[in-house]
Protein backbone atom coordinates (compact mmCIF):
# COMPACT_ATOMS: atom_id res chain seq x y z
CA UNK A 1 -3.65 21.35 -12.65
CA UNK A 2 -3.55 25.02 -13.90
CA UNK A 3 -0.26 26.37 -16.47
CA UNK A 4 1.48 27.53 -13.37
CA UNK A 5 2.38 24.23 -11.57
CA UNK A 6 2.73 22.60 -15.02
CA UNK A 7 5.20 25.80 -16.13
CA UNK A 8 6.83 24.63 -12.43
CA UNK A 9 7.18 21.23 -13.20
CA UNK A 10 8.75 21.91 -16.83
CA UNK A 11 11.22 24.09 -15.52
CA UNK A 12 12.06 21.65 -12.44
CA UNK A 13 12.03 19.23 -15.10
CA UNK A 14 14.78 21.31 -17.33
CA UNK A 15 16.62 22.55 -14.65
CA UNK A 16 17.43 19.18 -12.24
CA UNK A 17 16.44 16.56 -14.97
CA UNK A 18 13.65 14.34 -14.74
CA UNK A 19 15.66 11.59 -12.62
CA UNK A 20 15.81 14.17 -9.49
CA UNK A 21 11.64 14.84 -10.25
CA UNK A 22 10.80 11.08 -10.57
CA UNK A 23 12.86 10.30 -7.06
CA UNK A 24 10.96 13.64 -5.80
CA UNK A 25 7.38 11.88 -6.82
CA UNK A 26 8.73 8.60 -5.43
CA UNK A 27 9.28 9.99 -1.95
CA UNK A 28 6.23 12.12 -1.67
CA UNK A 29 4.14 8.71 -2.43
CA UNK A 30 6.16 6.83 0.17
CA UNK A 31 5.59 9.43 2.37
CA UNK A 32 1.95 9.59 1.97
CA UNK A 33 1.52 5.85 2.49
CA UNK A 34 3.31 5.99 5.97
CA UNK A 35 1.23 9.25 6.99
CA UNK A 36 -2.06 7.32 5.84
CA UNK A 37 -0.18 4.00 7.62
CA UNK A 38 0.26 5.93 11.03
CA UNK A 39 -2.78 7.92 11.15
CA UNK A 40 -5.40 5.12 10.52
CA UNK A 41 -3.80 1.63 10.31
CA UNK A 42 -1.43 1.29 13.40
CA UNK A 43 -4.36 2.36 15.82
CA UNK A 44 -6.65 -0.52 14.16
CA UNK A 45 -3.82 -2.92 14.62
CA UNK A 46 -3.08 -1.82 18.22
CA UNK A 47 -7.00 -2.51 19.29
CA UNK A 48 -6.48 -5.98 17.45
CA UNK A 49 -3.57 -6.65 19.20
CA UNK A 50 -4.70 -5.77 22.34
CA UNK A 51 -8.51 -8.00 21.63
CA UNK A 52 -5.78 -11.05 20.88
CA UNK A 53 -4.44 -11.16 23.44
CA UNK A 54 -7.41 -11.38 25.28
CA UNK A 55 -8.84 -14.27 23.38
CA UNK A 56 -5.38 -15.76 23.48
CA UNK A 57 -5.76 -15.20 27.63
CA UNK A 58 -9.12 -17.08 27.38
CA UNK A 59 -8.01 -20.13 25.20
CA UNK A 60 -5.23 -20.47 27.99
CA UNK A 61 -7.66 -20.93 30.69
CA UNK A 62 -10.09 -23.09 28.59
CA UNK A 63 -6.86 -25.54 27.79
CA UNK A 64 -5.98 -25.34 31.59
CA UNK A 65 -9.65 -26.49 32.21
CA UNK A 66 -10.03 -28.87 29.73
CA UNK A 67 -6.61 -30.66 30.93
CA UNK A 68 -8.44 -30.68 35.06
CA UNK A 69 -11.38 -32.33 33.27
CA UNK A 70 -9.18 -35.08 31.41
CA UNK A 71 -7.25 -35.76 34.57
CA UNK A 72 -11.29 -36.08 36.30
CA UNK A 73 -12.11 -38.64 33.49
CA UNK A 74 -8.72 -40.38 33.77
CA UNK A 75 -9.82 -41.05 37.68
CA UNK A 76 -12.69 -41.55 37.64
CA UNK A 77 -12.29 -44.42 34.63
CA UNK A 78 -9.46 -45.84 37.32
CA UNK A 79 -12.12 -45.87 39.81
CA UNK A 80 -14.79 -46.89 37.93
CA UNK A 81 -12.85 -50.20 37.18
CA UNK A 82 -11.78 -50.58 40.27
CA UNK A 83 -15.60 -50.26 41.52
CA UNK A 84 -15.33 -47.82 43.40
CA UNK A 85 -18.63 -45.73 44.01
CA UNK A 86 -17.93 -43.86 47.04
CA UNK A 87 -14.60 -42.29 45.31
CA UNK A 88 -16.25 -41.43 42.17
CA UNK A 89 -19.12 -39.58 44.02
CA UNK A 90 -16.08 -37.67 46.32
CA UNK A 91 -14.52 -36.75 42.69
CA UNK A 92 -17.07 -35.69 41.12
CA UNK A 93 -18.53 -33.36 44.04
CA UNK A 94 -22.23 -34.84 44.50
């Protein structure tokens, strides 16, 4: 800093008091975490967000098939007891 923004900051200082500066400061940092908040974090988030939901699309389809195979297994154990060869080969697809 050179003498003249220090001279400006003792006579801010003097004039308002150094509550008014300190609140002044306290803004100005707040402010410069929401700029740096906006410009580079909420872009970052949004491409998460939108790669989430994607995986989140995925794991619904991979529950959806893992519940068709369990209902597969489920017959063809009922069929299986029952002995039942042709049925088995019909559920299975061969």
């Amino acid at each position: 800093m050179n003498s003249t923004t220090i001279n400006f900051i003792i006579n801010f200082i003097s004039n308002y008091g150094f509550p008014i500066f300190a609140s002044l400061c306290v803004m100005y940092v707040l402010y410069y975490i929401w700029k740096w908040v906006t410009i580079n974090v909420k872009p970052v988030l949004s491409n998460i967000n939108e790669h989430l939901n994607g995986v989140a699309e995925k794991v619904k389809n991979l529950e959806h098939d893992v519940e068709k195979l369990n209902q597969k297994v489920t017959i063809i154990t009922i069929l299986k007891s029952q002995g039942n060869e042709q049925a088995i080969k019909d559920v299975i697809g061969k």
